[in-house]
C-alpha atoms as a PDB file:
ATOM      1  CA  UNK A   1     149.031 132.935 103.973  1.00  0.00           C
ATOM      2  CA  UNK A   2     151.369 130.096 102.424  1.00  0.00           C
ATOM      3  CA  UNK A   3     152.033 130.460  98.603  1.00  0.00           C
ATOM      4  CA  UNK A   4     153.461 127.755  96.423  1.00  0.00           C
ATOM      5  CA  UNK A   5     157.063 128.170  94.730  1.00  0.00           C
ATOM      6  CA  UNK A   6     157.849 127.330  91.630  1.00  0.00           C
ATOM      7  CA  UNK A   7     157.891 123.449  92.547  1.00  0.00           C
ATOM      8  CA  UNK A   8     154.296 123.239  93.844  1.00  0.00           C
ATOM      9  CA  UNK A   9     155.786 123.352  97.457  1.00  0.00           C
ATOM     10  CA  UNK A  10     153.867 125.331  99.694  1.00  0.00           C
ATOM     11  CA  UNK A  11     155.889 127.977 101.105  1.00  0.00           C
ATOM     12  CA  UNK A  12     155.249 129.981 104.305  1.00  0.00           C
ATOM     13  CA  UNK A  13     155.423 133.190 104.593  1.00  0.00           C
ATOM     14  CA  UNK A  14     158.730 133.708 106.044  1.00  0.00           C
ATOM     15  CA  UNK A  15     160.245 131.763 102.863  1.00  0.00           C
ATOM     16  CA  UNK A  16     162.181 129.827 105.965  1.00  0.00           C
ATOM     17  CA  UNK A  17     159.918 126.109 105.419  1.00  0.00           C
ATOM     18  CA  UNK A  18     158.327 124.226 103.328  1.00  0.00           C
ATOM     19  CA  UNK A  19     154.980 121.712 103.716  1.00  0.00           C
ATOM     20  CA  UNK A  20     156.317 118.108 102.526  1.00  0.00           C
ATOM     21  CA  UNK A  21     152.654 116.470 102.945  1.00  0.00           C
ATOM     22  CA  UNK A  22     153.244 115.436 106.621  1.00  0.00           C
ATOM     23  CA  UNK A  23     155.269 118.329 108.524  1.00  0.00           C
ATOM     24  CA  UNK A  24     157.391 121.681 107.622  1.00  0.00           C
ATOM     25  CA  UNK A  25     160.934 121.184 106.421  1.00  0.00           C
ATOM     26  CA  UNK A  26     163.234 124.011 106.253  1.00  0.00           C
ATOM     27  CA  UNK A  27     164.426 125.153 103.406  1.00  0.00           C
ATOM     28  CA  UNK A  28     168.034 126.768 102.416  1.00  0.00           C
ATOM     29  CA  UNK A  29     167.511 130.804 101.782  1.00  0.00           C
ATOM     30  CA  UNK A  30     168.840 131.142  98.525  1.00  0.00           C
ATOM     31  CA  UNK A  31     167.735 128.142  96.292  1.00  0.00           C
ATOM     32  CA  UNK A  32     164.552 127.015  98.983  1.00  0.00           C
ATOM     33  CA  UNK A  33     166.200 123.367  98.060  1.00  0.00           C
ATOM     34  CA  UNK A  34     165.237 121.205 101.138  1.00  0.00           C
ATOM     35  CA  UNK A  35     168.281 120.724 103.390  1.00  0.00           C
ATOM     36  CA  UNK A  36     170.359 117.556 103.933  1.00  0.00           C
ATOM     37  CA  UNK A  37     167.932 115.242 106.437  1.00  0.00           C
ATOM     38  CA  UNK A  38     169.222 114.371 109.781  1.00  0.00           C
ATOM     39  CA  UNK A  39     171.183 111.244 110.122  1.00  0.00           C
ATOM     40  CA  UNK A  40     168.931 108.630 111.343  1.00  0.00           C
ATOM     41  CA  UNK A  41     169.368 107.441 115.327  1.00  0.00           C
ATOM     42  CA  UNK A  42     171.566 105.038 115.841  1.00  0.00           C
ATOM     43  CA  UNK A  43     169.902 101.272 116.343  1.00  0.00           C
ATOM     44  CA  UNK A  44     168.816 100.077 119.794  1.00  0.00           C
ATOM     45  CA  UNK A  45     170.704  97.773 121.480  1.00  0.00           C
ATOM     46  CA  UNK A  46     167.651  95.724 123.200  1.00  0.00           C
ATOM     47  CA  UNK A  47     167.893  93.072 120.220  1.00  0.00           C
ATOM     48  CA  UNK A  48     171.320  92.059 120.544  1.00  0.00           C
ATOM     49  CA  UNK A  49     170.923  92.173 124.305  1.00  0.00           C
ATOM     50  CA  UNK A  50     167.554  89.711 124.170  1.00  0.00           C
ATOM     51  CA  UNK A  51     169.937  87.155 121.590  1.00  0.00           C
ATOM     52  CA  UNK A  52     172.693  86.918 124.079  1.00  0.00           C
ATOM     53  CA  UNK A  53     170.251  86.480 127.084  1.00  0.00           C
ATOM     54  CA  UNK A  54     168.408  83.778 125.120  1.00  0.00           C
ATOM     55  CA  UNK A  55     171.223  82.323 124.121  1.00  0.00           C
ATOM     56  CA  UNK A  56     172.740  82.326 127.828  1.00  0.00           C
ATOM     57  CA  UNK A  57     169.701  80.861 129.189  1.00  0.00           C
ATOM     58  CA  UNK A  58     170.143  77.577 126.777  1.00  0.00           C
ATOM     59  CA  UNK A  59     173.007  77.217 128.768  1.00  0.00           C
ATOM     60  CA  UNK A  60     172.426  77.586 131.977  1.00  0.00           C
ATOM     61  CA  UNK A  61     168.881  75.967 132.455  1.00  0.00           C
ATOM     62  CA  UNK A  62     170.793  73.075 134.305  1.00  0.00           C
ATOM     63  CA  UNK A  63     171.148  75.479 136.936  1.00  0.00           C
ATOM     64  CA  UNK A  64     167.281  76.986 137.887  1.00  0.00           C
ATOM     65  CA  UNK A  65     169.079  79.473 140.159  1.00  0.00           C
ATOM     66  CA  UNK A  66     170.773  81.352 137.566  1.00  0.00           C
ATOM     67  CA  UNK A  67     168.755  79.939 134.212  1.00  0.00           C
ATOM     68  CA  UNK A  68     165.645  81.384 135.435  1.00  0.00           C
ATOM     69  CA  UNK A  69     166.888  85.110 136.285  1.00  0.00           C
ATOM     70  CA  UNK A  70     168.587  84.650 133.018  1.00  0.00           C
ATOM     71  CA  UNK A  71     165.832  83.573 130.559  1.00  0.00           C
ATOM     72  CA  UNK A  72     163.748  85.738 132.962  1.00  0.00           C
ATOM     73  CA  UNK A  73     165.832  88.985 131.750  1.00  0.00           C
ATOM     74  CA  UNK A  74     165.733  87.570 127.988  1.00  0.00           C
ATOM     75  CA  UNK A  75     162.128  87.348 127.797  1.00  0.00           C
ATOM     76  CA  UNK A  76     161.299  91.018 129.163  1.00  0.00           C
ATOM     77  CA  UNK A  77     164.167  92.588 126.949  1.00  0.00           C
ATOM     78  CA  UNK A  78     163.097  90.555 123.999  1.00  0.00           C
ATOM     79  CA  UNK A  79     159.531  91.628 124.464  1.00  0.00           C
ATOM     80  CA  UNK A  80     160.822  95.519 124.659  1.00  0.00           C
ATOM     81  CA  UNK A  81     162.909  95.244 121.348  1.00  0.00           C
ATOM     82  CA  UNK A  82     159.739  94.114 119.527  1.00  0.00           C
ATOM     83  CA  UNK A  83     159.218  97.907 118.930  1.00  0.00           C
ATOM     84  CA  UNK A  84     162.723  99.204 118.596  1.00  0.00           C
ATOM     85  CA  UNK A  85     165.452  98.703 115.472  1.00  0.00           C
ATOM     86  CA  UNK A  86     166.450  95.420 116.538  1.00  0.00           C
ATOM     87  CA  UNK A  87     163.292  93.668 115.986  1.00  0.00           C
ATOM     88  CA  UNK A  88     164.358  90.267 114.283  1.00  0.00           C
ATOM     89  CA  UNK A  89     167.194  89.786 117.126  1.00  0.00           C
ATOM     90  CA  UNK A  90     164.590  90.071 119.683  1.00  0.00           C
ATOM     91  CA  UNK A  91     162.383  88.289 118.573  1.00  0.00           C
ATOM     92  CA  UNK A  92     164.921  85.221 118.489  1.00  0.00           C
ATOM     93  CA  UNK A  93     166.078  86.288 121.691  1.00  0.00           C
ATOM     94  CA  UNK A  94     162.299  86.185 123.002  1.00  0.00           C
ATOM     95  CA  UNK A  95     161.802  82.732 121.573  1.00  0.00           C
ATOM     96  CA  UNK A  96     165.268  81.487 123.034  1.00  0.00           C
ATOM     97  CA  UNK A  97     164.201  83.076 126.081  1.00  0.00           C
ATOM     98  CA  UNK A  98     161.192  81.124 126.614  1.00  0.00           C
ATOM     99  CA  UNK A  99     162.459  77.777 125.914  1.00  0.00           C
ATOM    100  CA  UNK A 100     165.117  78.368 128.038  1.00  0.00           C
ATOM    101  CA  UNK A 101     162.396  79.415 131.057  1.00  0.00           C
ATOM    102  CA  UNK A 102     160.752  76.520 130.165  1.00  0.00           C
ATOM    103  CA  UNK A 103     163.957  74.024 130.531  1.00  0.00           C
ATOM    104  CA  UNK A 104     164.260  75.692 133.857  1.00  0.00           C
ATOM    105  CA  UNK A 105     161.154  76.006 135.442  1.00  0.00           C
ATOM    106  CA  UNK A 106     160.598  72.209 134.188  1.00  0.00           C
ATOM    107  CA  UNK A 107     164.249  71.181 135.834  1.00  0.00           C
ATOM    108  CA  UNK A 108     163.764  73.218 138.981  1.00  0.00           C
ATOM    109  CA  UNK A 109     160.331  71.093 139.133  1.00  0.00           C
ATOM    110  CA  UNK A 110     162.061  67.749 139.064  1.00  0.00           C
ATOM    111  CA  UNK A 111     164.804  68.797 141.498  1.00  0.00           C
ATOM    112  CA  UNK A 112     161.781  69.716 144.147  1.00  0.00           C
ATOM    113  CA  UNK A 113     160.149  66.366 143.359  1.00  0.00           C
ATOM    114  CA  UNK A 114     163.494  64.610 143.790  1.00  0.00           C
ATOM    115  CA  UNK A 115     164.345  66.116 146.948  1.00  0.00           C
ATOM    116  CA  UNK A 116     160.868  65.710 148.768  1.00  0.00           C
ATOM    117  CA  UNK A 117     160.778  61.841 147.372  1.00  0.00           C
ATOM    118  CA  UNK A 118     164.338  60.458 149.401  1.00  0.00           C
END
């Protein structure tokens, strides 16, 4: 049966954790101090990865055979960093993304209607 310390923390009965009010923390032996918390995971990457894209597929939409894999790529990785760390990059990668699938799809349209109208 869990007993409370001297805090108010409930102990268990090893002495070994501690109940924080969502899981059980361990606690050092001699002082039942909480230890140090682990160091946080480092950000993702998918952000900063969807901004390039985007930005990438601004620039190539004059071609439709590389702006659209490109803008393609920055759309789906955009939409994937919505839940990591790197949510606000994303996001502008997302929105560059689109425009620049847009600017494609819309150029590779013309260059189809120019080439069936000679």
């Amino acid at each position: 049966m869990p007993r409370q310390d001297v805090y108010g923390r409930w102990i268990s009965d090893d002495g070994a954790l501690y109940w924080d009010g969502r899981a059980w923390q361990p606690v050092t032996a001699v002082t039942y101090q909480p230890t140090q918390p682990a160091a946080a995971a480092p950000g993702s990457a998918k952000g900063g990865i969807a901004l390039g894209l985007g930005i990438a597929s601004l620039l190539f939409w004059l071609l439709p055979i590389l702006g659209l894999p490109i803008s393609i790529a920055a759309v789906v990785v955009g939409g994937l960093s919505l839940s990591t760390s790197g949510r606000k990059l994303g996001r502008w990668g997302l929105v560059l993304g689109c425009i620049g699938l847009g600017l494609s799809l819309i150029n590779a349209a013309v260059g189809v209607y120019i080439a069936t109208h000679r």
